[in-house]
N, C-alpha and C. Protein backbone atom coordinates (compact mmCIF):
# COMPACT_ATOMS: atom_id res chain seq x y z
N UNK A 1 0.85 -1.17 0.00
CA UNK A 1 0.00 0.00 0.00
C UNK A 1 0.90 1.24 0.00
N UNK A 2 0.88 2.15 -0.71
CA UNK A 2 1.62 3.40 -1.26
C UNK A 2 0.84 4.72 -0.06
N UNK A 3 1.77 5.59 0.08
CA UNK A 3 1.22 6.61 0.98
C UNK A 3 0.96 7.49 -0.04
N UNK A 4 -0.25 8.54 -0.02
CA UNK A 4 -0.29 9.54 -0.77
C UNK A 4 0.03 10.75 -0.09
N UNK A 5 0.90 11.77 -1.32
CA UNK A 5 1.72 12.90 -0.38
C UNK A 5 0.44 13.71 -0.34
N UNK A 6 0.09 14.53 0.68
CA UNK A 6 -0.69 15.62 0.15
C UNK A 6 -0.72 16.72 -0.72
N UNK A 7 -2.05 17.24 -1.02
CA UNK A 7 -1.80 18.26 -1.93
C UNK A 7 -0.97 19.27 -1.08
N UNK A 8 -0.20 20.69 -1.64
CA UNK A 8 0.28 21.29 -1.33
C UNK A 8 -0.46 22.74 -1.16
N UNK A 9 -0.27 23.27 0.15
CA UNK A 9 -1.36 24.24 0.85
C UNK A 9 -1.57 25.35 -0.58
N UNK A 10 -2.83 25.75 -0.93
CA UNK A 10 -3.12 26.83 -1.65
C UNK A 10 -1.96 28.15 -1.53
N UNK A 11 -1.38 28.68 -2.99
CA UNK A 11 -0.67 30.26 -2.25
C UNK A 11 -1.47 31.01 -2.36
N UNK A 12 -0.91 32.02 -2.05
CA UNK A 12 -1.46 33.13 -1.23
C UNK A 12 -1.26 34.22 -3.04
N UNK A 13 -2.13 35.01 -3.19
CA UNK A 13 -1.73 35.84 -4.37
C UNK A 13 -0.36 36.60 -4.24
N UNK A 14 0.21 36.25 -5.83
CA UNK A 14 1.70 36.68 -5.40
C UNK A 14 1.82 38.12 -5.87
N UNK A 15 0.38 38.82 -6.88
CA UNK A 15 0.52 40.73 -7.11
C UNK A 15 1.06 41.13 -5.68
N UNK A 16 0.82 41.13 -4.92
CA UNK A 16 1.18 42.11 -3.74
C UNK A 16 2.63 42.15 -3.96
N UNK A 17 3.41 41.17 -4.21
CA UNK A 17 4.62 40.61 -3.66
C UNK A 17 5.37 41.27 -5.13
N UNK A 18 4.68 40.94 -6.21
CA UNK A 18 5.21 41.33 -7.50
C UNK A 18 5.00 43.16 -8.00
N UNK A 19 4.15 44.22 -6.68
CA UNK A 19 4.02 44.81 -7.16
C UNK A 19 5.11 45.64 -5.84
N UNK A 20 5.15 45.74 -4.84
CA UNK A 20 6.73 46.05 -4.21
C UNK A 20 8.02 45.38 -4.95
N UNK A 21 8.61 44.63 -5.51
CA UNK A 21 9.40 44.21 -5.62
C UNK A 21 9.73 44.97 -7.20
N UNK A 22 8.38 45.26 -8.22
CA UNK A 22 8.55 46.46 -9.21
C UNK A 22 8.68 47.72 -8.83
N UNK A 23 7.78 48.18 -7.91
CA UNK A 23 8.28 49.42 -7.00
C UNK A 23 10.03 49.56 -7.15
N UNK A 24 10.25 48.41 -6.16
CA UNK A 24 11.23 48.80 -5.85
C UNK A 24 12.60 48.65 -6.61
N UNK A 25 12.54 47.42 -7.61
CA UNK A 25 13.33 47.68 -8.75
C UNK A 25 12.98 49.40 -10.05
N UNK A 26 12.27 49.67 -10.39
CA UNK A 26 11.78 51.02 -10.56
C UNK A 26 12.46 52.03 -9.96
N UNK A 27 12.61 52.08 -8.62
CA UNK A 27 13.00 53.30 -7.81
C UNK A 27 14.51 53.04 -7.36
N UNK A 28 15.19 51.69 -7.21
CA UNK A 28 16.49 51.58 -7.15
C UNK A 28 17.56 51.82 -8.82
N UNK A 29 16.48 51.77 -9.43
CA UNK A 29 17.32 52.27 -10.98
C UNK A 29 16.73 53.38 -11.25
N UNK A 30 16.34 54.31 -10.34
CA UNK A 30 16.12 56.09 -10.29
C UNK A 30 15.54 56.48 -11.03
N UNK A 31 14.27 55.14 -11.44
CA UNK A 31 13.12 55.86 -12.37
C UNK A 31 11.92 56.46 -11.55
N UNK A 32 10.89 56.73 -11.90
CA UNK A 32 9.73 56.92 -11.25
C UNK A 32 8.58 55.75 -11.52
N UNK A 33 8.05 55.48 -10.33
CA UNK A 33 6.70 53.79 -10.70
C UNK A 33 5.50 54.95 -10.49
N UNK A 34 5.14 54.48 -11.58
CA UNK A 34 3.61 54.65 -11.91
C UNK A 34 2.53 53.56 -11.95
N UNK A 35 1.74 53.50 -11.20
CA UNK A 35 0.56 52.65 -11.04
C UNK A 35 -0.53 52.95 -11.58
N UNK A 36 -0.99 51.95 -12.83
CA UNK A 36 -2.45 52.18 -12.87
C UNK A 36 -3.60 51.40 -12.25
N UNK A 37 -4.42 52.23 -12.05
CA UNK A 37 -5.59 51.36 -10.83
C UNK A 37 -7.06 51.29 -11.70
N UNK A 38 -7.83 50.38 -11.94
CA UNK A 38 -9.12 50.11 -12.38
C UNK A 38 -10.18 50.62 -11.54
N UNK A 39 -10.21 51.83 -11.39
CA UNK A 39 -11.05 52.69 -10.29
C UNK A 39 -12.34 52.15 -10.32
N UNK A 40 -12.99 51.51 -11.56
CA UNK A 40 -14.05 50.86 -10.88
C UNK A 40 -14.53 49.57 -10.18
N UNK A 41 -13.11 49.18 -9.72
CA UNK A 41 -13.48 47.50 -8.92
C UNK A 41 -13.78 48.13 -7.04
N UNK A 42 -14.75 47.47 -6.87
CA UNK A 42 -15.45 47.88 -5.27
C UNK A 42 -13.82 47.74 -4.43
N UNK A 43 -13.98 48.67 -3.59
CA UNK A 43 -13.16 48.97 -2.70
C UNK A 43 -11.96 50.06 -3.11
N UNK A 44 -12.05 50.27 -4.46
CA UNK A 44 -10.91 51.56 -4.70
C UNK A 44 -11.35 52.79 -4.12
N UNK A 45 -10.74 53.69 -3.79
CA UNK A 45 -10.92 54.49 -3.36
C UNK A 45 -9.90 56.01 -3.72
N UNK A 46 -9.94 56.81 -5.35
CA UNK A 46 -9.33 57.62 -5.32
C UNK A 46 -10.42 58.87 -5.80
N UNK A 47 -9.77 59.80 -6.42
CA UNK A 47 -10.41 60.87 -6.88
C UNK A 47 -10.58 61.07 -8.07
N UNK A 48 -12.10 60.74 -8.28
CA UNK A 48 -12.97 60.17 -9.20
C UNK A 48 -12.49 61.56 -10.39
N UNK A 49 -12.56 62.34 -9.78
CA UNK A 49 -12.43 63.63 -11.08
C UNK A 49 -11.05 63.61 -12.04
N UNK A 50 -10.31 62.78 -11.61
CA UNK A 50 -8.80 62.27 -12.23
C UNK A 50 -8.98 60.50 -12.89
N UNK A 51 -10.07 60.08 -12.70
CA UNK A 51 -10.15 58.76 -13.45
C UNK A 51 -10.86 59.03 -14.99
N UNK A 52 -9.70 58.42 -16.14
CA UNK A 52 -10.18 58.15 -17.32
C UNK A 52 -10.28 57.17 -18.05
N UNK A 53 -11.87 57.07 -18.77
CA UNK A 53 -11.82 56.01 -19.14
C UNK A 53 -12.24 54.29 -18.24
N UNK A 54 -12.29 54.43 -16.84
CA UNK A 54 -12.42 53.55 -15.75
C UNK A 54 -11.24 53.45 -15.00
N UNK A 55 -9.97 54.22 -15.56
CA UNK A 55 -8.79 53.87 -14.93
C UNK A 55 -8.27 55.21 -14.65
N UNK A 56 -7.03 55.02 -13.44
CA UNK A 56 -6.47 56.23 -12.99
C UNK A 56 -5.14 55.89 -12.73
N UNK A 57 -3.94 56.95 -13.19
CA UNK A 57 -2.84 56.56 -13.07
C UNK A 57 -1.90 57.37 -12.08
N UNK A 58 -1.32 56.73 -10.85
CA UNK A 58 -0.78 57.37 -9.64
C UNK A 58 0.66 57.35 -10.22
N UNK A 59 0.94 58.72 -9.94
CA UNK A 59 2.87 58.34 -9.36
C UNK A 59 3.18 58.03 -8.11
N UNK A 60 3.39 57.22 -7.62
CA UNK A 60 3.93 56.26 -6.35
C UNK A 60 5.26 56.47 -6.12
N UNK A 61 6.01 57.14 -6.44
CA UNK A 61 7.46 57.10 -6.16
C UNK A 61 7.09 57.80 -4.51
N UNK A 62 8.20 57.86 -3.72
CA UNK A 62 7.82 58.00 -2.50
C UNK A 62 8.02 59.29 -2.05
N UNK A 63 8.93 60.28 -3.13
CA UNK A 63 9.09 62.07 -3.08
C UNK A 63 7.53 62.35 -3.52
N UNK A 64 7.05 61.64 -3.87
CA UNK A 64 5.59 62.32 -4.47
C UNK A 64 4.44 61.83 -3.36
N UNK A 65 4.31 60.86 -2.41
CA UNK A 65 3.14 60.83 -2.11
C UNK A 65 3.79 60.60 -0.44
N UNK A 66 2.75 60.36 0.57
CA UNK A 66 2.89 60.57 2.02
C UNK A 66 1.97 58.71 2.53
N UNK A 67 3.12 58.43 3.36
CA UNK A 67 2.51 57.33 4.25
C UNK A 67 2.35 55.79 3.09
N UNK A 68 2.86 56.10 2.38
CA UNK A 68 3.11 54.70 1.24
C UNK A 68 3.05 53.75 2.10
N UNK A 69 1.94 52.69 1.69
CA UNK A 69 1.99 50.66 2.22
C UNK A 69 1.76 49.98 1.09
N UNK A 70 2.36 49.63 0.66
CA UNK A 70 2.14 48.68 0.27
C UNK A 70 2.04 47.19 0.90
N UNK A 71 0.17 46.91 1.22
CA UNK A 71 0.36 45.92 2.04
C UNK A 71 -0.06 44.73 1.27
N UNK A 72 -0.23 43.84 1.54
CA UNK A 72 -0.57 42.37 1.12
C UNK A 72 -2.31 41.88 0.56
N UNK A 73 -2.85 43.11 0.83
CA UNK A 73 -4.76 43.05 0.41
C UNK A 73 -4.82 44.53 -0.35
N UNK A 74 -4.36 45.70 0.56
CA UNK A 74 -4.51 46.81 -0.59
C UNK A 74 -3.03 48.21 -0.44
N UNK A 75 -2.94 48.93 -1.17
CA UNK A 75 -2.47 50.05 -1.12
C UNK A 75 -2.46 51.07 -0.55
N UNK A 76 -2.28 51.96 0.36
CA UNK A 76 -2.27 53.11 0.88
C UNK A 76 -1.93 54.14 0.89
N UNK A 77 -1.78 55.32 0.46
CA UNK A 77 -1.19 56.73 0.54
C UNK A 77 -1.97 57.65 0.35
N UNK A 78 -1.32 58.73 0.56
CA UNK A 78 -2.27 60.30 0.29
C UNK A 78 -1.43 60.63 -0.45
N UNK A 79 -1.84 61.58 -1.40
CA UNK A 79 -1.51 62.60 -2.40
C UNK A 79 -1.96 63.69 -2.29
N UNK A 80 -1.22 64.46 -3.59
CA UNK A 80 -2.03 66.12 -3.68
C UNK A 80 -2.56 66.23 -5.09
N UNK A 81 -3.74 66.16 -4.93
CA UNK A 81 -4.56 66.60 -6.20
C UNK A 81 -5.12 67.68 -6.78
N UNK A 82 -4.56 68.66 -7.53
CA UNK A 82 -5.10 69.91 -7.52
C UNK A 82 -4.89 70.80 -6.00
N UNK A 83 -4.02 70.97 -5.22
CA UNK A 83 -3.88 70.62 -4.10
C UNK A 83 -4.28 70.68 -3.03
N UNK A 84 -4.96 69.92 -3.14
CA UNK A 84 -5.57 68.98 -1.90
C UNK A 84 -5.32 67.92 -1.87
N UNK A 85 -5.00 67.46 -0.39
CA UNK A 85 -4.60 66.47 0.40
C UNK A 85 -5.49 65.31 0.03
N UNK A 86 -5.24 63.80 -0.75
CA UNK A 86 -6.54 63.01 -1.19
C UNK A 86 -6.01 61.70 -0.34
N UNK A 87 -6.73 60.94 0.24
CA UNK A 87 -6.12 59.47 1.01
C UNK A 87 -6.59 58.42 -0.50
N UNK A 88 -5.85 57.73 -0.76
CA UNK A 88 -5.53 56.53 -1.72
C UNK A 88 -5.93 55.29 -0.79
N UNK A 89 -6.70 54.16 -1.64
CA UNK A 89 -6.56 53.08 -0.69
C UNK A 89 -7.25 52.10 -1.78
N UNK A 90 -6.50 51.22 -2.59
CA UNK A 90 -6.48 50.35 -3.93
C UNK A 90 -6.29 48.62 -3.40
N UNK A 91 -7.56 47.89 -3.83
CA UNK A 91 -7.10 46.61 -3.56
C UNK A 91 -6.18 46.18 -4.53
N UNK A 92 -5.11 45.49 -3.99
CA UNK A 92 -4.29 44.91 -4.97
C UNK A 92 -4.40 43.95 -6.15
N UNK A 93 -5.91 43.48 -6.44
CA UNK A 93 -6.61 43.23 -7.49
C UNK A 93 -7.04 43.93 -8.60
N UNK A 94 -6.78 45.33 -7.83
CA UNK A 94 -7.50 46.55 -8.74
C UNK A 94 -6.20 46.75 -9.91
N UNK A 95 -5.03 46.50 -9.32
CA UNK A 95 -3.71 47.28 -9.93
C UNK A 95 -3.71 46.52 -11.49
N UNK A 96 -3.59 47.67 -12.53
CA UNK A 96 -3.59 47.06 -13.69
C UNK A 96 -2.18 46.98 -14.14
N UNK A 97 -1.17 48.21 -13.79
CA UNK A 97 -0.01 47.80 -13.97
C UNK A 97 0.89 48.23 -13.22
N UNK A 98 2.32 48.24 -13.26
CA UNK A 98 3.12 49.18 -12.72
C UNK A 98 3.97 49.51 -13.68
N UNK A 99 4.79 50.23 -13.98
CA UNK A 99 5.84 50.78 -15.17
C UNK A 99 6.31 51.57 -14.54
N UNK A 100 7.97 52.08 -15.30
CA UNK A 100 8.64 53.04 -14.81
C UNK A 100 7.88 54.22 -16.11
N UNK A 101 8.01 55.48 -15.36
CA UNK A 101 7.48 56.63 -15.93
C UNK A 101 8.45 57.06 -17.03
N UNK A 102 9.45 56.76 -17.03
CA UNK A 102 10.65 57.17 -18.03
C UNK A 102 11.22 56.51 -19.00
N UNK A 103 10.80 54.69 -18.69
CA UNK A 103 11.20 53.89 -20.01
C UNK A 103 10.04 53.27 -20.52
N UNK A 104 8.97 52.91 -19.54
CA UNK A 104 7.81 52.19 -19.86
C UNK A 104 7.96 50.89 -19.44
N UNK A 105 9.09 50.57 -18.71
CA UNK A 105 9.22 49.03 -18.31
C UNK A 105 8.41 48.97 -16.62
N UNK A 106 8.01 47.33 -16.92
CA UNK A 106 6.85 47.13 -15.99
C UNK A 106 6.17 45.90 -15.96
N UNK A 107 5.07 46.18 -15.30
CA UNK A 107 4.43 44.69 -15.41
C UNK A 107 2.72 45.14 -15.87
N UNK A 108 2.32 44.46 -16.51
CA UNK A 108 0.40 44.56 -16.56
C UNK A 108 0.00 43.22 -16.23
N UNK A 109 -1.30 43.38 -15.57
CA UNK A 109 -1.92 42.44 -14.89
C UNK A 109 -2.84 42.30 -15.02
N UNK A 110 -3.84 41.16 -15.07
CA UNK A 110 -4.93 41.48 -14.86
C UNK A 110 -6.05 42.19 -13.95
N UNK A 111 -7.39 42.57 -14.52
CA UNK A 111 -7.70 43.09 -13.31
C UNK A 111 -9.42 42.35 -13.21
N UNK A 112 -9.77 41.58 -12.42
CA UNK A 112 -11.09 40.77 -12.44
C UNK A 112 -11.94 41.91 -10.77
N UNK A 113 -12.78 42.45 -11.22
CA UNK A 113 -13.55 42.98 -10.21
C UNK A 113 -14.46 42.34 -9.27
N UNK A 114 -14.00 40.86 -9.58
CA UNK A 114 -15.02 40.47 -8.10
C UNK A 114 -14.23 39.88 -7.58
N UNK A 115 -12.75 40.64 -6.98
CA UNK A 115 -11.87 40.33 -6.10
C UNK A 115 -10.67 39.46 -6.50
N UNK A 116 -9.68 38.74 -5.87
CA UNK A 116 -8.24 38.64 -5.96
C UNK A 116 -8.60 37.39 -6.77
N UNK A 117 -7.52 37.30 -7.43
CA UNK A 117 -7.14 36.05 -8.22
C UNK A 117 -7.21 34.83 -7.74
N UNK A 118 -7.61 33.52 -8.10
CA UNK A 118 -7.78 32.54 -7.05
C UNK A 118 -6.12 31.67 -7.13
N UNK A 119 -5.02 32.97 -8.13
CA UNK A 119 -3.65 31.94 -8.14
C UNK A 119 -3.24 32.44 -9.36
N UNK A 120 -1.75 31.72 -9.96
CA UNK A 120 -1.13 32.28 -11.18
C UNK A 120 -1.10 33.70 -11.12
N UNK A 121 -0.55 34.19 -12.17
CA UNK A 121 0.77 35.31 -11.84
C UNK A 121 0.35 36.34 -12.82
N UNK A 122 0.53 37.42 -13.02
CA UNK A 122 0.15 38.34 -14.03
C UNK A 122 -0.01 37.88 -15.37
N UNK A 123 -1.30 38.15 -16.02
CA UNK A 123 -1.39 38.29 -17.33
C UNK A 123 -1.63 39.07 -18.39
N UNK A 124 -1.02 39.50 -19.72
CA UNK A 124 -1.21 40.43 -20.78
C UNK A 124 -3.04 40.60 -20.74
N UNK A 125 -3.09 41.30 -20.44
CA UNK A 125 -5.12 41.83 -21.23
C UNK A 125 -5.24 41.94 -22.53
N UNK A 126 -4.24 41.74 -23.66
CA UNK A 126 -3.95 42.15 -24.51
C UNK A 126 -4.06 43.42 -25.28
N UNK A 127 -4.39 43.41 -26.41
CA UNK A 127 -4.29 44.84 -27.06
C UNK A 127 -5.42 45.77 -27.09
N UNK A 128 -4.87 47.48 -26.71
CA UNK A 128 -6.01 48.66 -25.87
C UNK A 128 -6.34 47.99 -24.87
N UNK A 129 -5.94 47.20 -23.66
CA UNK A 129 -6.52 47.06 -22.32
C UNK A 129 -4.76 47.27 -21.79
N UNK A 130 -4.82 47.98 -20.39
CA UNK A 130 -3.95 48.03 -19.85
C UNK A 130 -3.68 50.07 -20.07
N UNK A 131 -2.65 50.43 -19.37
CA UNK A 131 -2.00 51.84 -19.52
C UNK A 131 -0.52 51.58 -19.41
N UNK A 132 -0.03 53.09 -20.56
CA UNK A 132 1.13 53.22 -20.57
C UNK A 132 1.56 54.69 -20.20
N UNK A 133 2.45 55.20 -20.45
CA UNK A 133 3.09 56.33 -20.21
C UNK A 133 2.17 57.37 -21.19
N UNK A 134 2.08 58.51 -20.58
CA UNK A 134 1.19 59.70 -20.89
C UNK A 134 1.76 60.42 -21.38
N UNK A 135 1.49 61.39 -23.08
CA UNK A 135 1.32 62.14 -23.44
C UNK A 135 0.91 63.57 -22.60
N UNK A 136 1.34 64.87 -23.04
CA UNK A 136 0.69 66.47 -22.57
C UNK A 136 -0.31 66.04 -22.74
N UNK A 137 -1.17 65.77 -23.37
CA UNK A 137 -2.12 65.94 -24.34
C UNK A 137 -3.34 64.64 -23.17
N UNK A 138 -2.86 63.29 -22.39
CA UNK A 138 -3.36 62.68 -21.84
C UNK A 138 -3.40 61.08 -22.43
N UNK A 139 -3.18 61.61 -23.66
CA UNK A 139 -3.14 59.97 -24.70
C UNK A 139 -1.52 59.56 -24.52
N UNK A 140 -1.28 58.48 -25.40
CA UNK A 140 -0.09 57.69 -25.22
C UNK A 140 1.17 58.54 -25.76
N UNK A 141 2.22 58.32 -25.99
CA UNK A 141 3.05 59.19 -26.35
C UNK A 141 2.84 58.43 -27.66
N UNK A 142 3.18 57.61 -28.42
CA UNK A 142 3.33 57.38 -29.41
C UNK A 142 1.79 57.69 -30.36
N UNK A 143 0.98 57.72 -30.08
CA UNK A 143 -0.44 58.08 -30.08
C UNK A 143 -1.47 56.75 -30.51
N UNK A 144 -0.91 55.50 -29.74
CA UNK A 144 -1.46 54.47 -30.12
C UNK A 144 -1.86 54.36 -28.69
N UNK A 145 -2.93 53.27 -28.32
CA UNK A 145 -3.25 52.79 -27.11
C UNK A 145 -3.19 51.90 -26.61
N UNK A 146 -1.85 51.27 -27.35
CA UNK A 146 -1.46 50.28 -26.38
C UNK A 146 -0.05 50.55 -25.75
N UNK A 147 -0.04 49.84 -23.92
CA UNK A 147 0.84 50.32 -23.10
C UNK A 147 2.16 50.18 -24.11
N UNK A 148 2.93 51.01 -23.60
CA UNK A 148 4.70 50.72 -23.47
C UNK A 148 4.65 49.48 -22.59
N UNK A 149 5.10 48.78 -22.35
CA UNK A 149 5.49 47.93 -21.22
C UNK A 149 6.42 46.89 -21.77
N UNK A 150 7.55 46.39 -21.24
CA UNK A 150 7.88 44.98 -22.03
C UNK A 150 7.47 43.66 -20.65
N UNK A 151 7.57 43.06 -21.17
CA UNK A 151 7.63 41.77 -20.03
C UNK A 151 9.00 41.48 -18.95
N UNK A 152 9.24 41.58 -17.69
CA UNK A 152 9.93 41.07 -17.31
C UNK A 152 10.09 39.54 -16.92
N UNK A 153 10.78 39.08 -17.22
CA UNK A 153 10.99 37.67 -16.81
C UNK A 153 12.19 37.13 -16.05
């Protein structure tokens, strides 16, 4: 009679883990991380008059915003919007991507609004879903709409 091994305990979603660790590669090569957030999945919480399109894009570098967490369920900080003082608070399901503001390198993710992933690791949304680096003007720099981003691996 053979023993059976058990299955191996469920993980835990690894965005949280993959979106500090872009942070912080981003900001140790002295770019700026930009986050885009799917402002309409329940529990976001920014300033609706700056969301386009369903999405809103933060600079997160840490000279720009106050009280940064990045915790393990959602996001935290205040900003200045028009200036006023705004509190940030993004489930980490919501995050569509992260990129550096200066090359476009990053990650996109999916974003499913009825909460966290049940597992597996970021995926392409493919083409016009996702954000890239901004134009004056608010559109893409190249004037197409799909992100800059490459894949890290």
């Amino acid at each position: 009679m053979s023993e059976q091994t058990p299955p191996p305990p469920p993980m835990s979603d690894n965005r949280p883990y993959l979106i500090r660790a872009l942070h912080e590669w981003i900001t140790d090569n002295g770019c700026t991380p930009y986050m885009v957030v799917q402002a309409d999945v329940p529990g976001v919480q920014v300033p609706q008059a700056y969301v386009q399109d369903g999405r809103i894009t933060l600079n997160i570098a840490l000279r720009s915003v106050q009280s940064l967490n990045l915790g393990n369920k959602e996001i935290i900080l205040s900003a200045t919007f028009g200036g006023e003082l705004e509190h940030i608070r993004v489930p980490c399901h919501a995050v569509a991507a992260l990129f550096a503001r200066e090359n476009g390198q990053g990650m996109v993710f999916e974003v499913k609004d009825d909460g966290p992933p049940s597992g597996g690791g970021p995926r392409d949304p493919g083409p016009g879903k996702g954000s890239g680096p901004k134009g004056k003007d608010g559109g893409s720099q190249d004037g197409n709409k799909r992100p800059k981003l490459k894949v890290v691996k």
